[in-house]
Protein backbone atom coordinates (compact mmCIF):
# COMPACT_ATOMS: atom_id res chain seq x y z
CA UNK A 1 -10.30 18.64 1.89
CA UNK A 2 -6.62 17.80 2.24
CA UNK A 3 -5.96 17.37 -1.02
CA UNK A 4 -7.56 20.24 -2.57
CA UNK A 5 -5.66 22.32 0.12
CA UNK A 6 -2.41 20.74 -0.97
CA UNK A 7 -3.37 21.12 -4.79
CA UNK A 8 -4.43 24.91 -4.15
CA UNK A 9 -1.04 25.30 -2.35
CA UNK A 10 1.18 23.91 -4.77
CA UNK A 11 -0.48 23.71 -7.92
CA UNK A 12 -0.32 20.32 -8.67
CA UNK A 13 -2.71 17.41 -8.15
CA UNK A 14 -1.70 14.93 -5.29
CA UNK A 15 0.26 11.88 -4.63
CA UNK A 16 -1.74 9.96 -1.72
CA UNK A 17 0.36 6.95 0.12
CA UNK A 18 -1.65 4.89 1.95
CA UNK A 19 1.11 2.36 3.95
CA UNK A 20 -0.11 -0.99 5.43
CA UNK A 21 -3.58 -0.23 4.40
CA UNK A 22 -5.14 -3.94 5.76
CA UNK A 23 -3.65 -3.71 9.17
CA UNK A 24 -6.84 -1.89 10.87
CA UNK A 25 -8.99 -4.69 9.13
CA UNK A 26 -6.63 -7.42 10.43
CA UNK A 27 -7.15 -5.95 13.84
CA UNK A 28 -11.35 -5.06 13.44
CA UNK A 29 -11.31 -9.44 12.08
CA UNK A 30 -9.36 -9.82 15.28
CA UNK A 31 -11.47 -8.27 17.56
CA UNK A 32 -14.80 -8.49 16.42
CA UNK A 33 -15.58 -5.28 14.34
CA UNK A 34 -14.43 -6.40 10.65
CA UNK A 35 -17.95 -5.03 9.18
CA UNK A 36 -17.84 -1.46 10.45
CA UNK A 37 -13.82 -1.37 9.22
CA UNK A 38 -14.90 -2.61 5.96
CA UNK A 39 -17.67 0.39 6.05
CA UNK A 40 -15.43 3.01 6.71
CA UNK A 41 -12.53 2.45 4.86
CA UNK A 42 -14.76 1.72 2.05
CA UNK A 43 -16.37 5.18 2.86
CA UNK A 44 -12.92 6.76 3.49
CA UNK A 45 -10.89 5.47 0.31
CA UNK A 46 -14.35 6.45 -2.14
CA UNK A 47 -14.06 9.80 -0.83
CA UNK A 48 -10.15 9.65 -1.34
CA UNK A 49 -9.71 7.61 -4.24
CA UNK A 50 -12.48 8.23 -6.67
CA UNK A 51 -14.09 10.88 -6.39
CA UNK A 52 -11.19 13.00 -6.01
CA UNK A 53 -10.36 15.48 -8.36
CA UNK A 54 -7.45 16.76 -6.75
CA UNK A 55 -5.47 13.30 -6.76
CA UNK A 56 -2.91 12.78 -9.90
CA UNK A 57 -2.59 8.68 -7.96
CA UNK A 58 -2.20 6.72 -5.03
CA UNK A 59 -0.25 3.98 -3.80
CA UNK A 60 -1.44 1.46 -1.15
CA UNK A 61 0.89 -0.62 0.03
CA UNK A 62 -0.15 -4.18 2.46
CA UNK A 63 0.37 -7.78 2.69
CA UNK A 64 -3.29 -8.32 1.44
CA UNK A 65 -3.98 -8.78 -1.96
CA UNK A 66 -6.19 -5.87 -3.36
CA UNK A 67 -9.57 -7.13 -4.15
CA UNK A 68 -11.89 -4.74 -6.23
CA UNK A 69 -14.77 -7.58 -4.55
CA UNK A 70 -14.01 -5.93 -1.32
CA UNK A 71 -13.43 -2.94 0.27
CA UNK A 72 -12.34 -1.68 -3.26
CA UNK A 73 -15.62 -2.24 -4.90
CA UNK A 74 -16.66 1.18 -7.00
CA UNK A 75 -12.65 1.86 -7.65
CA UNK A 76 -11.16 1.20 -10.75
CA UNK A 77 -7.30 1.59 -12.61
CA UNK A 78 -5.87 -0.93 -10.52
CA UNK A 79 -1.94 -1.88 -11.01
CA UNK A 80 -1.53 -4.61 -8.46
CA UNK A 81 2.48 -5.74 -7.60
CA UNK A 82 3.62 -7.73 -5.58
CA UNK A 83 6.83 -10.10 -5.06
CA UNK A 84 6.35 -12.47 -7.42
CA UNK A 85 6.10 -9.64 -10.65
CA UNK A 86 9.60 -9.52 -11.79
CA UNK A 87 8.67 -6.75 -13.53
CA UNK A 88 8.83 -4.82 -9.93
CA UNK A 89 10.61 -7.68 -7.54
CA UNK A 90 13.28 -5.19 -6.58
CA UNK A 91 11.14 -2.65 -5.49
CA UNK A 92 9.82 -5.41 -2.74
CA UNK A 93 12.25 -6.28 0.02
CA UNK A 94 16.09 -6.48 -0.34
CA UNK A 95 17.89 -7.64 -3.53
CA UNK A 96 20.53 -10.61 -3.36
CA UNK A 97 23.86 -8.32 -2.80
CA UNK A 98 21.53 -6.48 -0.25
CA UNK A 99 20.70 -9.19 1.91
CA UNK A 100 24.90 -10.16 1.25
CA UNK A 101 26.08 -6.89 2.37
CA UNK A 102 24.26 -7.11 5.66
CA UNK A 103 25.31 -10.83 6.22
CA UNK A 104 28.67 -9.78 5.85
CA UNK A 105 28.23 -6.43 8.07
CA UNK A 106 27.13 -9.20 10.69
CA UNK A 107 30.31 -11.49 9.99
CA UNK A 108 28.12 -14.71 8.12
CA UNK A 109 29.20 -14.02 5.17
CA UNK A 110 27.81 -16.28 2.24
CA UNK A 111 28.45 -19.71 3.67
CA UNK A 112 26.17 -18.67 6.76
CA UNK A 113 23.19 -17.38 4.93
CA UNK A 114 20.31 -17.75 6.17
């Protein structure tokens, strides 16, 4: 409903970011409830991802790997990255004069790197 709203609004299809999208089903394995997590965001993410005509992509961003075996099963058009596609490594963390820069905004400079 959301994104038909926001497509009606401003007459373009949506952009849906989904950040940290495995921490609820780190927390439902911690605690006990890791089936009925896997239900609904399987539920919620079908309803959001796929069948949505109103959605131009989305981005999911999380420390687990996607898995179309799992909670993604029914989705398709995947473009996994992660840290180790150089491809994409800079848009992942802080590049080399990044992690510098703040060393030296701390006074370690780059004989006290970590």
């Amino acid at each position: 409903m959301l994104s038909y709203l926001l497509c009606q609004h401003y007459g373009q299809k949506v952009i849906l970011l989904i950040d940290e999208y495995d921490v609820p089903l780190d927390k439902a394995f911690q605690h006990g409830y890791y089936e009925e997590m896997v239900s609904l965001i399987r539920n919620l993410f079908g309803q959001a991802l796929k069948t949505n005509e109103f959605l131009r992509f989305a981005v999911l961003t999380g420390c687990l790997r996607v898995s179309k075996e799992s909670i993604f099963t029914g989705l398709n058009n995947f473009d996994v990255n992660s840290i180790v596609d150089v491809e994409h490594d800079e848009q992942f963390g802080f590049t080399d004069s990044e992690v510098q820069g703040i060393l030296e905004d701390y006074g370690l400079g780059e004989k006290r790197a970590l």
